[in-house]
C-alpha atoms as a PDB file:
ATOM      1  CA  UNK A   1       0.000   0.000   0.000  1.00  0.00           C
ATOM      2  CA  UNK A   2       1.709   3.103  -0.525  1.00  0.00           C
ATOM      3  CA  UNK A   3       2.657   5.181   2.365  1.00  0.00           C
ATOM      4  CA  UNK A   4       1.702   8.452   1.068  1.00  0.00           C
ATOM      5  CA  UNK A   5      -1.708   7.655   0.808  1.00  0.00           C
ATOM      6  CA  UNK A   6      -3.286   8.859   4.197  1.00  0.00           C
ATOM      7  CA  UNK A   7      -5.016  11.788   3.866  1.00  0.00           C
ATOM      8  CA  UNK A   8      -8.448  11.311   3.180  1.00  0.00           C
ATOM      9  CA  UNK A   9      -9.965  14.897   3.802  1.00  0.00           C
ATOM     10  CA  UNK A  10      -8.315  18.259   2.640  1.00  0.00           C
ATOM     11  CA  UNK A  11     -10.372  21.281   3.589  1.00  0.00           C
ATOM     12  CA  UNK A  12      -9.215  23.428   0.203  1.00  0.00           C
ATOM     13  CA  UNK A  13     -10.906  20.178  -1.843  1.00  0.00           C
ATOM     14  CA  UNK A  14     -13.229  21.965  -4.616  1.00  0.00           C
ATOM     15  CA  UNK A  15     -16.021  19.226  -3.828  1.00  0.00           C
ATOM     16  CA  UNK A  16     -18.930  18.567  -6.104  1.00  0.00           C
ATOM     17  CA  UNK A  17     -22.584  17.368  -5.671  1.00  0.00           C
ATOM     18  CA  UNK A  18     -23.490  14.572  -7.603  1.00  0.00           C
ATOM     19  CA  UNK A  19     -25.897  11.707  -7.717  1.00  0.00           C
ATOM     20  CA  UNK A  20     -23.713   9.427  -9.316  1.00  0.00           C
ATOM     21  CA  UNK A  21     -19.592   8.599 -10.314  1.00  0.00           C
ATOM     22  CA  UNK A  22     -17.275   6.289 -11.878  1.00  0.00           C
ATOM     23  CA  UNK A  23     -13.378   6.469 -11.596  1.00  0.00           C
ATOM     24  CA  UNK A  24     -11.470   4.401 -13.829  1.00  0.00           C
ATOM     25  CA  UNK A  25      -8.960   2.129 -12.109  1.00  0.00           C
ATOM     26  CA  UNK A  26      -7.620   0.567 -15.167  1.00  0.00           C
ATOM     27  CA  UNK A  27      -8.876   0.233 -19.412  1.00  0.00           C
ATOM     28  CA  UNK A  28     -11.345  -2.621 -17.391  1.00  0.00           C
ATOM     29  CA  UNK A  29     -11.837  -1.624 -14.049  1.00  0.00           C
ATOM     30  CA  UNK A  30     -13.204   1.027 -12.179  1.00  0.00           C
ATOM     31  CA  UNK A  31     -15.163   1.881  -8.933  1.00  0.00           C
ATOM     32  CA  UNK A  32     -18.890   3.625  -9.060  1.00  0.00           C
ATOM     33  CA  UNK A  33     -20.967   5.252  -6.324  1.00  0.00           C
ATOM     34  CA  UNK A  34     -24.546   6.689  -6.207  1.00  0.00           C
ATOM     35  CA  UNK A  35     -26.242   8.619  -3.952  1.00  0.00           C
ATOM     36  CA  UNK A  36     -29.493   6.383  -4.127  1.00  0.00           C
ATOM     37  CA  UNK A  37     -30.090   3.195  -3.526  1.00  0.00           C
ATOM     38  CA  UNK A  38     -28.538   1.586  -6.814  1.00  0.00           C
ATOM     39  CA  UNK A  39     -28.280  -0.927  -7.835  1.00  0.00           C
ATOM     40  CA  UNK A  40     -32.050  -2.498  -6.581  1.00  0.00           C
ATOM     41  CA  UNK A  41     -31.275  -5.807  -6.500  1.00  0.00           C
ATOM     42  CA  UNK A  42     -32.937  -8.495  -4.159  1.00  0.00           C
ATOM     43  CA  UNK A  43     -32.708  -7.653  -0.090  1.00  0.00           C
ATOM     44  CA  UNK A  44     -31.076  -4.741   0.078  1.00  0.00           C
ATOM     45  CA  UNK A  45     -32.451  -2.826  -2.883  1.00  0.00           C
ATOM     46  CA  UNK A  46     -33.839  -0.095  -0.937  1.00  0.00           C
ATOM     47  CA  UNK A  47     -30.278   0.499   1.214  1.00  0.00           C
ATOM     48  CA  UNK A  48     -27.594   2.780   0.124  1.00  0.00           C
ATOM     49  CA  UNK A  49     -24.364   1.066  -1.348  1.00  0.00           C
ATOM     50  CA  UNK A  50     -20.554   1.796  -0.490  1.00  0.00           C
ATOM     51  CA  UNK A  51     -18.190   1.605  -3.777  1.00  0.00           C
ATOM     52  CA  UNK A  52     -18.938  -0.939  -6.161  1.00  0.00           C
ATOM     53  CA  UNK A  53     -16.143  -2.812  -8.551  1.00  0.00           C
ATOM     54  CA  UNK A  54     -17.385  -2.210 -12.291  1.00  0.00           C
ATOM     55  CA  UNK A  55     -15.729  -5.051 -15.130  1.00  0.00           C
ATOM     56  CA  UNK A  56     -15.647  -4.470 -18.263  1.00  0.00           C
ATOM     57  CA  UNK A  57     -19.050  -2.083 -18.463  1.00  0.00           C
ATOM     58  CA  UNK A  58     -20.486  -4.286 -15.266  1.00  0.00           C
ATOM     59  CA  UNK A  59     -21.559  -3.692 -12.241  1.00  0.00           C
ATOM     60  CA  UNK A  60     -20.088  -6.801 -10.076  1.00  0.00           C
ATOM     61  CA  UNK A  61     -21.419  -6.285  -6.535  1.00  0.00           C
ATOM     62  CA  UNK A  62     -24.694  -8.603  -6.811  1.00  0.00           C
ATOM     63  CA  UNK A  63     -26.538  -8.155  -3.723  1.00  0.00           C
ATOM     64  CA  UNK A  64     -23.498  -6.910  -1.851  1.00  0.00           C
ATOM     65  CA  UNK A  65     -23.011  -3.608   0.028  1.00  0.00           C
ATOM     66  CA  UNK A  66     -20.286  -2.999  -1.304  1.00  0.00           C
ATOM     67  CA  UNK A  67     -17.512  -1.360  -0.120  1.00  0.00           C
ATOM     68  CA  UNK A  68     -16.800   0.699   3.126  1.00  0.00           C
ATOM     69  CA  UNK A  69     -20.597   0.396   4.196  1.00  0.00           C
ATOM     70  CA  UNK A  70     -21.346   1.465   7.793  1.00  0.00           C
ATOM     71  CA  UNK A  71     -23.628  -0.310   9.822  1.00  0.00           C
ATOM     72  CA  UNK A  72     -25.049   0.710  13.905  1.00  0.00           C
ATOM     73  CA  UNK A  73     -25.684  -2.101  15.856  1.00  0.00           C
ATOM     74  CA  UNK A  74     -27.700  -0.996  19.070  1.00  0.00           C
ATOM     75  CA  UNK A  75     -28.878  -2.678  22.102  1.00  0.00           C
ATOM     76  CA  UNK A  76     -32.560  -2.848  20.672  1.00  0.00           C
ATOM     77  CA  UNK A  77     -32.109  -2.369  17.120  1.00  0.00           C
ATOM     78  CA  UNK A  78     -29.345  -2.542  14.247  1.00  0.00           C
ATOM     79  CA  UNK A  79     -29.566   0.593  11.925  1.00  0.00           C
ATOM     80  CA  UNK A  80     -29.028   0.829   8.210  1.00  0.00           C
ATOM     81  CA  UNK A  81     -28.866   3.943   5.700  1.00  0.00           C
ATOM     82  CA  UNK A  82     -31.544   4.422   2.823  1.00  0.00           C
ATOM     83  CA  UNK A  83     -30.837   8.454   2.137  1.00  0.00           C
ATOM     84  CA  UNK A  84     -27.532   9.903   1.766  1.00  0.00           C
ATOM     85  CA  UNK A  85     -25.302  13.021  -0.162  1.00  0.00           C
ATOM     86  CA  UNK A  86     -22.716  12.394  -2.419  1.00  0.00           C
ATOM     87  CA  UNK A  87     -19.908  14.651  -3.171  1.00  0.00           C
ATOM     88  CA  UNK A  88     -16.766  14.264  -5.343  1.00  0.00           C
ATOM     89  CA  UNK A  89     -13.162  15.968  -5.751  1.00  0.00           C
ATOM     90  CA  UNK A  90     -10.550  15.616  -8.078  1.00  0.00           C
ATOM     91  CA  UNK A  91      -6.826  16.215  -6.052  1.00  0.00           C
ATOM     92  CA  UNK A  92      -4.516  15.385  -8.556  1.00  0.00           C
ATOM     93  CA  UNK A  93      -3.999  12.199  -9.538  1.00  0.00           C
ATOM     94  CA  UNK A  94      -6.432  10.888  -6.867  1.00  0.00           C
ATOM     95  CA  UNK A  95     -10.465  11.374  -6.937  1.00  0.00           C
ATOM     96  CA  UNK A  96     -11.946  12.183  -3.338  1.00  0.00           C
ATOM     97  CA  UNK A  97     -15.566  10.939  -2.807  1.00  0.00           C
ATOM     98  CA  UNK A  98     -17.404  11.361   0.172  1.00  0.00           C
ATOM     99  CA  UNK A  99     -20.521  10.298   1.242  1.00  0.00           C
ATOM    100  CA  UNK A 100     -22.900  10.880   4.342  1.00  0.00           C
ATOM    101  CA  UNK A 101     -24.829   7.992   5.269  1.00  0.00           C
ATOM    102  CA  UNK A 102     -28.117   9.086   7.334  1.00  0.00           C
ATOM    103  CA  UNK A 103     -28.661   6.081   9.214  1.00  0.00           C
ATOM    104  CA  UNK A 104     -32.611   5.957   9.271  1.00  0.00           C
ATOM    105  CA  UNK A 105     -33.455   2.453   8.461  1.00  0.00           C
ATOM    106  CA  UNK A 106     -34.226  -0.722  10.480  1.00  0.00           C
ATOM    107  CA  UNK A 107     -34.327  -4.520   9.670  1.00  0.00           C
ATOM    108  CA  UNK A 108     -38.156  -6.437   9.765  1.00  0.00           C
ATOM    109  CA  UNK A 109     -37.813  -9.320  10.264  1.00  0.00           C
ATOM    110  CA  UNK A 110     -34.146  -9.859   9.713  1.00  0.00           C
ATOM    111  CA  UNK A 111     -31.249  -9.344   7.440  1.00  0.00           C
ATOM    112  CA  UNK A 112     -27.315  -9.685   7.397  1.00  0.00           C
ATOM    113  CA  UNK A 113     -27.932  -8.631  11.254  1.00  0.00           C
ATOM    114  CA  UNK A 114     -28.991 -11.853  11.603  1.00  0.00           C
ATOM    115  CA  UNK A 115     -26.288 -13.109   9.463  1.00  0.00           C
ATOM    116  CA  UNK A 116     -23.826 -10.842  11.299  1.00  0.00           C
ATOM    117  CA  UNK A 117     -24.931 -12.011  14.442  1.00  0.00           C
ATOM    118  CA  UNK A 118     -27.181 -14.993  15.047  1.00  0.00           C
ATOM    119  CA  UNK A 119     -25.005 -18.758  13.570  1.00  0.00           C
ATOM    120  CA  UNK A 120     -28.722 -20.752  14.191  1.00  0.00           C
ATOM    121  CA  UNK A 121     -30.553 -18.472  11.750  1.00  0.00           C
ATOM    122  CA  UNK A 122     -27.803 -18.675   9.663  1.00  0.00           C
ATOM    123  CA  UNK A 123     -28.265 -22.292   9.430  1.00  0.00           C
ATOM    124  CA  UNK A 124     -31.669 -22.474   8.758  1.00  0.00           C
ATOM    125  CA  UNK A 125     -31.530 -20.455   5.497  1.00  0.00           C
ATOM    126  CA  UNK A 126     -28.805 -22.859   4.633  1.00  0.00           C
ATOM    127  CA  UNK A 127     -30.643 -25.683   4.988  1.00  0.00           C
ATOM    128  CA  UNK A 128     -34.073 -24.141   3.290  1.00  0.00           C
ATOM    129  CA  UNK A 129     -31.217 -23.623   0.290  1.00  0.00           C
ATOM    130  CA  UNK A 130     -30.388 -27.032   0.547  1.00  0.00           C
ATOM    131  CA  UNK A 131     -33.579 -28.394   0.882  1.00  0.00           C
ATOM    132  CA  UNK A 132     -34.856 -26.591  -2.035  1.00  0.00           C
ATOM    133  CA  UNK A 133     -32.130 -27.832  -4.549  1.00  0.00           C
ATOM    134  CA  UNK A 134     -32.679 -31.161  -3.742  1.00  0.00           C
ATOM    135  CA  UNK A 135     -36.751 -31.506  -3.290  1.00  0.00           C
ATOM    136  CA  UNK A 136     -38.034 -30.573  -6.698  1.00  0.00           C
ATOM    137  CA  UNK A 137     -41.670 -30.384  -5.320  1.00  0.00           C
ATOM    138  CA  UNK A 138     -39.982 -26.939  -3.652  1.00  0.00           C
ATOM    139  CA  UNK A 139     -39.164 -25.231  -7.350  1.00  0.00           C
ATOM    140  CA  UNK A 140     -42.230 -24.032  -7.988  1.00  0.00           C
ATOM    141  CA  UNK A 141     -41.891 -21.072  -5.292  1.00  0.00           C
ATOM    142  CA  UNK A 142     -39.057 -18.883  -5.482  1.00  0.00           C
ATOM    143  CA  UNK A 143     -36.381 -18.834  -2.444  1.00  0.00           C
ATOM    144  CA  UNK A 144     -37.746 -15.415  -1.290  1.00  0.00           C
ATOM    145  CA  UNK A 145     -41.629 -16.842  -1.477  1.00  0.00           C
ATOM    146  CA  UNK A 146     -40.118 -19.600   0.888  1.00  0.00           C
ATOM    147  CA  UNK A 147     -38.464 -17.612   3.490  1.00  0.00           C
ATOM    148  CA  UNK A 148     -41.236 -15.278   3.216  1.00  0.00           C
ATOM    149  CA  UNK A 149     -43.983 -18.587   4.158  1.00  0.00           C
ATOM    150  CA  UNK A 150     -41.408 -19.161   7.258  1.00  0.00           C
ATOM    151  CA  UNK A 151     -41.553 -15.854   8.401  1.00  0.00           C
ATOM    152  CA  UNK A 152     -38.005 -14.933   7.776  1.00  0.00           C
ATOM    153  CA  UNK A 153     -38.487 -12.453   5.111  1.00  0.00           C
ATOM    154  CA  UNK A 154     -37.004  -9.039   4.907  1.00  0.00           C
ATOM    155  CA  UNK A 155     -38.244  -5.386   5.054  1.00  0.00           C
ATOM    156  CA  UNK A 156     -36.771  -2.085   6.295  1.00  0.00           C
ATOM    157  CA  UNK A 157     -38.519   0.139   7.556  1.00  0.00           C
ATOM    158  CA  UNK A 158     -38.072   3.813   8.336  1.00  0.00           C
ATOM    159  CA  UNK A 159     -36.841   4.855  11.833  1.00  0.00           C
ATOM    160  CA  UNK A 160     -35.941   8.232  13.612  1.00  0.00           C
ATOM    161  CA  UNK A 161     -31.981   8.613  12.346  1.00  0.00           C
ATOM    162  CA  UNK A 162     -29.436   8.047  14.927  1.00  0.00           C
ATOM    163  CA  UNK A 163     -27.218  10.660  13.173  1.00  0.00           C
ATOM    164  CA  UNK A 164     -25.102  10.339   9.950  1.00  0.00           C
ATOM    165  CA  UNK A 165     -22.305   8.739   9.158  1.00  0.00           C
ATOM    166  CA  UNK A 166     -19.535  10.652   6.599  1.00  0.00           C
ATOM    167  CA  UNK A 167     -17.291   7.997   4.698  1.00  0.00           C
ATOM    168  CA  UNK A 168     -14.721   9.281   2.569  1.00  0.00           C
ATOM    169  CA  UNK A 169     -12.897   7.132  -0.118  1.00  0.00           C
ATOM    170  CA  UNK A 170      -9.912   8.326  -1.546  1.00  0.00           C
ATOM    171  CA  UNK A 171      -8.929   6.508  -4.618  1.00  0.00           C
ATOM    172  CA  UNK A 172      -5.468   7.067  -6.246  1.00  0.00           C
ATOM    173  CA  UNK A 173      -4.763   4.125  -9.066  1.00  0.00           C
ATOM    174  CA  UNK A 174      -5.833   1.004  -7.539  1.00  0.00           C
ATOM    175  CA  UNK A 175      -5.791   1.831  -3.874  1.00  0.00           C
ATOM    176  CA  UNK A 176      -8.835   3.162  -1.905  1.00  0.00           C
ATOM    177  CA  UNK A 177      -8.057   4.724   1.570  1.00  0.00           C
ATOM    178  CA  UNK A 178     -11.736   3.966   3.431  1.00  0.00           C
ATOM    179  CA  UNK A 179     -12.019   7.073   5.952  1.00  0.00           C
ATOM    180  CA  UNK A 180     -15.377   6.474   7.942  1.00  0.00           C
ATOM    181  CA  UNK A 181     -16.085   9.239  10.507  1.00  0.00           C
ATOM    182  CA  UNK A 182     -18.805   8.377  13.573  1.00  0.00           C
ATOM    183  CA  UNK A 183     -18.352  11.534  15.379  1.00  0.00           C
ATOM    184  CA  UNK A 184     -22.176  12.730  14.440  1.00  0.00           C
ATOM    185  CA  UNK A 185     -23.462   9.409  15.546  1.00  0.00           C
ATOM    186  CA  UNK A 186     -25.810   8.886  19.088  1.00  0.00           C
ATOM    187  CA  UNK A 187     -23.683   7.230  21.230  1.00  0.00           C
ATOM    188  CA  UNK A 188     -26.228   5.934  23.646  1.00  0.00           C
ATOM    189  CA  UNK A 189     -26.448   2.154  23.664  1.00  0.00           C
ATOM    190  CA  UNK A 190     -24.348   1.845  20.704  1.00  0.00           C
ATOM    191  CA  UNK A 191     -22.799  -2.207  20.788  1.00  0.00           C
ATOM    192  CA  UNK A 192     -20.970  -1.977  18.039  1.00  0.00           C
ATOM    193  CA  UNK A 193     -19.879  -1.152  14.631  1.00  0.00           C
ATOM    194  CA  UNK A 194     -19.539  -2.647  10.967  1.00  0.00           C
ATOM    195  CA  UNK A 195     -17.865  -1.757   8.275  1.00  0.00           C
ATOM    196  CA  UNK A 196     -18.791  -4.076   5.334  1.00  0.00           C
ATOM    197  CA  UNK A 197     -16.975  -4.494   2.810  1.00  0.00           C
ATOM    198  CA  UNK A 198     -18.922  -6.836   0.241  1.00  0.00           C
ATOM    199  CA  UNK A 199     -19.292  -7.390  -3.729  1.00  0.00           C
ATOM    200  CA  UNK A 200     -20.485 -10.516  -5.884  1.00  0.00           C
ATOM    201  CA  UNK A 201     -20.522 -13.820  -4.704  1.00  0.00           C
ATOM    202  CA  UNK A 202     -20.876 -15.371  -8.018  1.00  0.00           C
ATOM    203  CA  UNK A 203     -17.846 -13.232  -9.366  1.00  0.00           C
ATOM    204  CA  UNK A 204     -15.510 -13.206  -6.813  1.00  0.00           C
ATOM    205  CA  UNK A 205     -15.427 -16.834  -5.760  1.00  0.00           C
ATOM    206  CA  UNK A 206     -12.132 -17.566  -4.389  1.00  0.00           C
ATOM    207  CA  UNK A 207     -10.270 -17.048  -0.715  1.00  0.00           C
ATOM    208  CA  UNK A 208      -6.585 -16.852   0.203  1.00  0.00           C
ATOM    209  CA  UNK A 209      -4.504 -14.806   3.061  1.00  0.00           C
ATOM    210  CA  UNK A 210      -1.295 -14.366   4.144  1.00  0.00           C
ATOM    211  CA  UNK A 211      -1.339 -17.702   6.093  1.00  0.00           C
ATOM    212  CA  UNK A 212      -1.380 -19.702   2.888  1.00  0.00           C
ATOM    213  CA  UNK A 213      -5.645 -20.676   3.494  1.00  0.00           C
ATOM    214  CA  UNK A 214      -7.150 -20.878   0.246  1.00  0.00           C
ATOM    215  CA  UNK A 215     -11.177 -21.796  -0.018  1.00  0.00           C
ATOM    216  CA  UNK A 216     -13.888 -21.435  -2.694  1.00  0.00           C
ATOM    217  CA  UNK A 217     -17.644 -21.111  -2.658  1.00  0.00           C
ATOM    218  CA  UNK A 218     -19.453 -22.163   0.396  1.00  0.00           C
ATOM    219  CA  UNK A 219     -16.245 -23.180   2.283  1.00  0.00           C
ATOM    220  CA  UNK A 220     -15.602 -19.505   2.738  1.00  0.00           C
ATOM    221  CA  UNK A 221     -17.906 -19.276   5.474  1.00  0.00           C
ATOM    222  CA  UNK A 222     -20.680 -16.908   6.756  1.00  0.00           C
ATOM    223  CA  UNK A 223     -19.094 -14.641   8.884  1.00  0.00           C
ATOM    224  CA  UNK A 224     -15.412 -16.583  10.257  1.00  0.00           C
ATOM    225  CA  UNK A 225     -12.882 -14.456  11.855  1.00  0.00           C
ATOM    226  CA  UNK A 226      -9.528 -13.816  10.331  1.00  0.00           C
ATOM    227  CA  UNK A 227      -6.357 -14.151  11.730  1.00  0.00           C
ATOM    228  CA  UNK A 228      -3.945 -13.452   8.941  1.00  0.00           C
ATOM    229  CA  UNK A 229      -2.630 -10.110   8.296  1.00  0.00           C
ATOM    230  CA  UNK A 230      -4.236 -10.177   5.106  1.00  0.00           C
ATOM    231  CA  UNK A 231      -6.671 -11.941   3.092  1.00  0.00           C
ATOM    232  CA  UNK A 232      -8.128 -11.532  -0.389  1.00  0.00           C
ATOM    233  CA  UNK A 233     -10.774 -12.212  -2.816  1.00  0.00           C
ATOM    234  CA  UNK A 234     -10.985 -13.040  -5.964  1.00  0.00           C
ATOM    235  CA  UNK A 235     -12.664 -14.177  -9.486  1.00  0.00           C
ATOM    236  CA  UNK A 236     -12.399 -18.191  -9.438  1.00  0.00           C
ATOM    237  CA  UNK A 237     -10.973 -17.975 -13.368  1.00  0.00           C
ATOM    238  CA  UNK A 238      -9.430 -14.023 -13.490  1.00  0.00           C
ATOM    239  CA  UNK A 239      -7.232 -11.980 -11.965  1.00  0.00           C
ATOM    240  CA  UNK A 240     -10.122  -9.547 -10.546  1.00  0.00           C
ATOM    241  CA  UNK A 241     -10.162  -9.189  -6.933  1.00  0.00           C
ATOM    242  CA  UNK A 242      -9.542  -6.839  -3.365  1.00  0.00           C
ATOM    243  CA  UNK A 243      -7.647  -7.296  -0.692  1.00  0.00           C
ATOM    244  CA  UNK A 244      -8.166  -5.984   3.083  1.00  0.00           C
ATOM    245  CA  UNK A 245      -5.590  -5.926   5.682  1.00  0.00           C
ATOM    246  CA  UNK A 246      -5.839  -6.678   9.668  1.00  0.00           C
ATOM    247  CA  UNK A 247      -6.627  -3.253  11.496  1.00  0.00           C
ATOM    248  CA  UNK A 248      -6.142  -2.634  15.262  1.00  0.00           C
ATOM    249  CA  UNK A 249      -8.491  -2.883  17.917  1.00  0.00           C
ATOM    250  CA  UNK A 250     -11.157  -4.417  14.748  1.00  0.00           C
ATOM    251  CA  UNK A 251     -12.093  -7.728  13.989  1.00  0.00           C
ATOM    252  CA  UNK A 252     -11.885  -8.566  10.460  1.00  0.00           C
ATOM    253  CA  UNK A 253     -14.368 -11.296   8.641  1.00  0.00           C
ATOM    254  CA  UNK A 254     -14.856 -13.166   5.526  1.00  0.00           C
ATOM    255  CA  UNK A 255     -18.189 -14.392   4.093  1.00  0.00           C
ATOM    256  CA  UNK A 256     -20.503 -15.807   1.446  1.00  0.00           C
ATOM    257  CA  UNK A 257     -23.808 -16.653   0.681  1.00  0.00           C
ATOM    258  CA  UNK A 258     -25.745 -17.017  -2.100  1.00  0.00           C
ATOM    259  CA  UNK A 259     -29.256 -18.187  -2.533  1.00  0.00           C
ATOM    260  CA  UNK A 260     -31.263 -17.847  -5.434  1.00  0.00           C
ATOM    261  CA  UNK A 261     -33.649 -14.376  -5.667  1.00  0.00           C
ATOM    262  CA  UNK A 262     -32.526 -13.860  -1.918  1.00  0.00           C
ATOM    263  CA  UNK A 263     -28.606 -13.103  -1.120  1.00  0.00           C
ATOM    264  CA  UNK A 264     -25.570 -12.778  -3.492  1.00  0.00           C
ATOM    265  CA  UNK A 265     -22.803 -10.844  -1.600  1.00  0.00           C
ATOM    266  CA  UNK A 266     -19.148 -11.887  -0.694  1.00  0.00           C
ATOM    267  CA  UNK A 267     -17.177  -9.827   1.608  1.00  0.00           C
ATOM    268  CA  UNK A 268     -14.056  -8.750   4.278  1.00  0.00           C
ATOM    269  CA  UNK A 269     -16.010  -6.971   6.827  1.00  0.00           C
ATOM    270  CA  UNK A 270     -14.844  -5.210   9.886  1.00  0.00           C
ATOM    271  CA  UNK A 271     -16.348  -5.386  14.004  1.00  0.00           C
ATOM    272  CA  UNK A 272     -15.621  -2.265  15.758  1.00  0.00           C
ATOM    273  CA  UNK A 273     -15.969  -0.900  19.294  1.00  0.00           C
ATOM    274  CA  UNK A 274     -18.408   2.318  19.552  1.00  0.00           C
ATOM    275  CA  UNK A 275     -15.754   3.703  20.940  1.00  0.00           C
ATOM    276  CA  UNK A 276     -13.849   4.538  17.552  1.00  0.00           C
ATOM    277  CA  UNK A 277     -14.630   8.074  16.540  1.00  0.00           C
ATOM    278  CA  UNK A 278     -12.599   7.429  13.232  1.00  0.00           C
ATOM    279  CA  UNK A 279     -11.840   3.985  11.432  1.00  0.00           C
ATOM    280  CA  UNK A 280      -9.882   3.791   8.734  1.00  0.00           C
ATOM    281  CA  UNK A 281      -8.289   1.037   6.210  1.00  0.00           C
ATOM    282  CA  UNK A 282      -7.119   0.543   2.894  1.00  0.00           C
ATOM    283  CA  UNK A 283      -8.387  -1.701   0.156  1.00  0.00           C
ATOM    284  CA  UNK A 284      -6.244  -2.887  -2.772  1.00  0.00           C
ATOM    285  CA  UNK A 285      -7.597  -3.728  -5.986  1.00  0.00           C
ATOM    286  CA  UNK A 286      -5.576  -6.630  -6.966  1.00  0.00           C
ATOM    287  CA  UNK A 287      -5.046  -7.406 -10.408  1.00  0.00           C
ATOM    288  CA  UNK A 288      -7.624  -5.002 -12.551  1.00  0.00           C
END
């Protein structure tokens, strides 16, 4: 990662509103952000979206947050953003995009809080999954029909904000500096912290890390902890992929899911204490 790349906010910036960006990484690759909730695809289609990878013209972040995507986990209820602003500098070489997440939304009945959080519901949507790829008498509903018959379907619903959230990417070739600033935030029974960090499951396929573990698919895991100082995702059959390094005093994660019409997101994800005012980390676009 290179070491002059750790400024994320300049006051003199000439910053632009906008509703939506792409910055070219390489002739394939680049990294797009709106300030809706695109793309609307499946769960989370009516919840902003961090930076999302774009291949060769497409969008690859399935049902993913993608990346640098805060999330407020409270003692009664775990908060989610729907509205946000979206400004953009140019500094140089490097393109400066920050984004305020208003953190107004709640999950009903459940969502990647309970996949965050709860291993037993977890399991169950694995083995409705399972159940429904073996048992054709189960194909004539869709997955999210299924779920929705066992009552573990999911809306979001619109709550009084707990404050706003600013993220601020800094991008400068293939390196994003993720700058994610909780200060205007109610602090109040406050648990805990994500950052998620998430694209397509069916694009980005493969795991390794600096420990030599390499997995693929389902092996990856729903939400296992990560020792290594690095670890990295990628395209099963490419060269595509991002990379996330260990942070201090935060947990990092991998995990994957997919199910049909219901969840397609892969991801490094980061646990923080409420107690961070400022979290910061760098991603590295390996390969584009």
């Amino acid at each position: 990662m290179p070491s002059n790349l750790s400024i994320t906010r300049k006051p003199d910036l000439d910053y632009s509103a906008t509703y939506a960006h792409t910055v070219p990484v390489s002739d394939s690759t680049g990294l797009r952000v709106y300030s809706d909730t695109r793309p609307h695809i499946w769960k989370i289609a009516d919840l902003q979206k961090g930076l999302i990878l774009v291949h060769n013209g497409t969008e690859t972040v399935g049902e993913g947050t993608g990346f640098g995507l805060p999330v407020l986990v409270y003692s009664d209820e775990t908060y989610f953003s729907a509205t946000s602003k979206l400004h953009v500098a140019q500094c140089e070489n490097r393109w400066v995009i920050r984004k305020e997440f208003i953190m107004d939304r709640v999950a009903r009945n459940s969502f990647r809080n309970v996949i965050l959080e709860n291993r037993k519901a977890r399991d169950l949507l694995a083995f409705l999954a399972h159940l429904y790829q073996l048992h054709p008498q189960f194909r004539f509903l869709t997955f999210k029909d299924l779920t929705r018959k066992m009552n573990i379907d999911t809306a979001f619903v619109k709550a009084k904000p707990k404050g706003r959230v600013t993220v601020t990417y800094t991008i400068d070739n293939q390196c994003i500096l993720v700058n994610a600033d909780f200060e205007h935030v109610k602090k109040e029974n406050l648990q805990k912290i994500f950052m998620l960090n998430e694209q397509e499951s069916r694009f980005y396929r493969k795991y390794f890390d600096s420990e030599g573990l390499q997995l693929t698919d389902e092996k990856i895991g729903a939400w296992d902890g990560i020792n290594a100082e690095w670890a990295c995702l990628m395209a099963l059959h490419g060269t595509l992929g991002f990379r996330l390094r260990k942070v201090e005093n935060a947990i990092l994660r991998r995990g994957r899911e997919f199910l049909r019409d219901s969840l397609d997101w892969i991801g490094l994800d980061y646990e923080i204490s409420p107690e961070n005012a400022v979290f910061e980390y760098p991603i590295e676009i390996v390969g584009a």
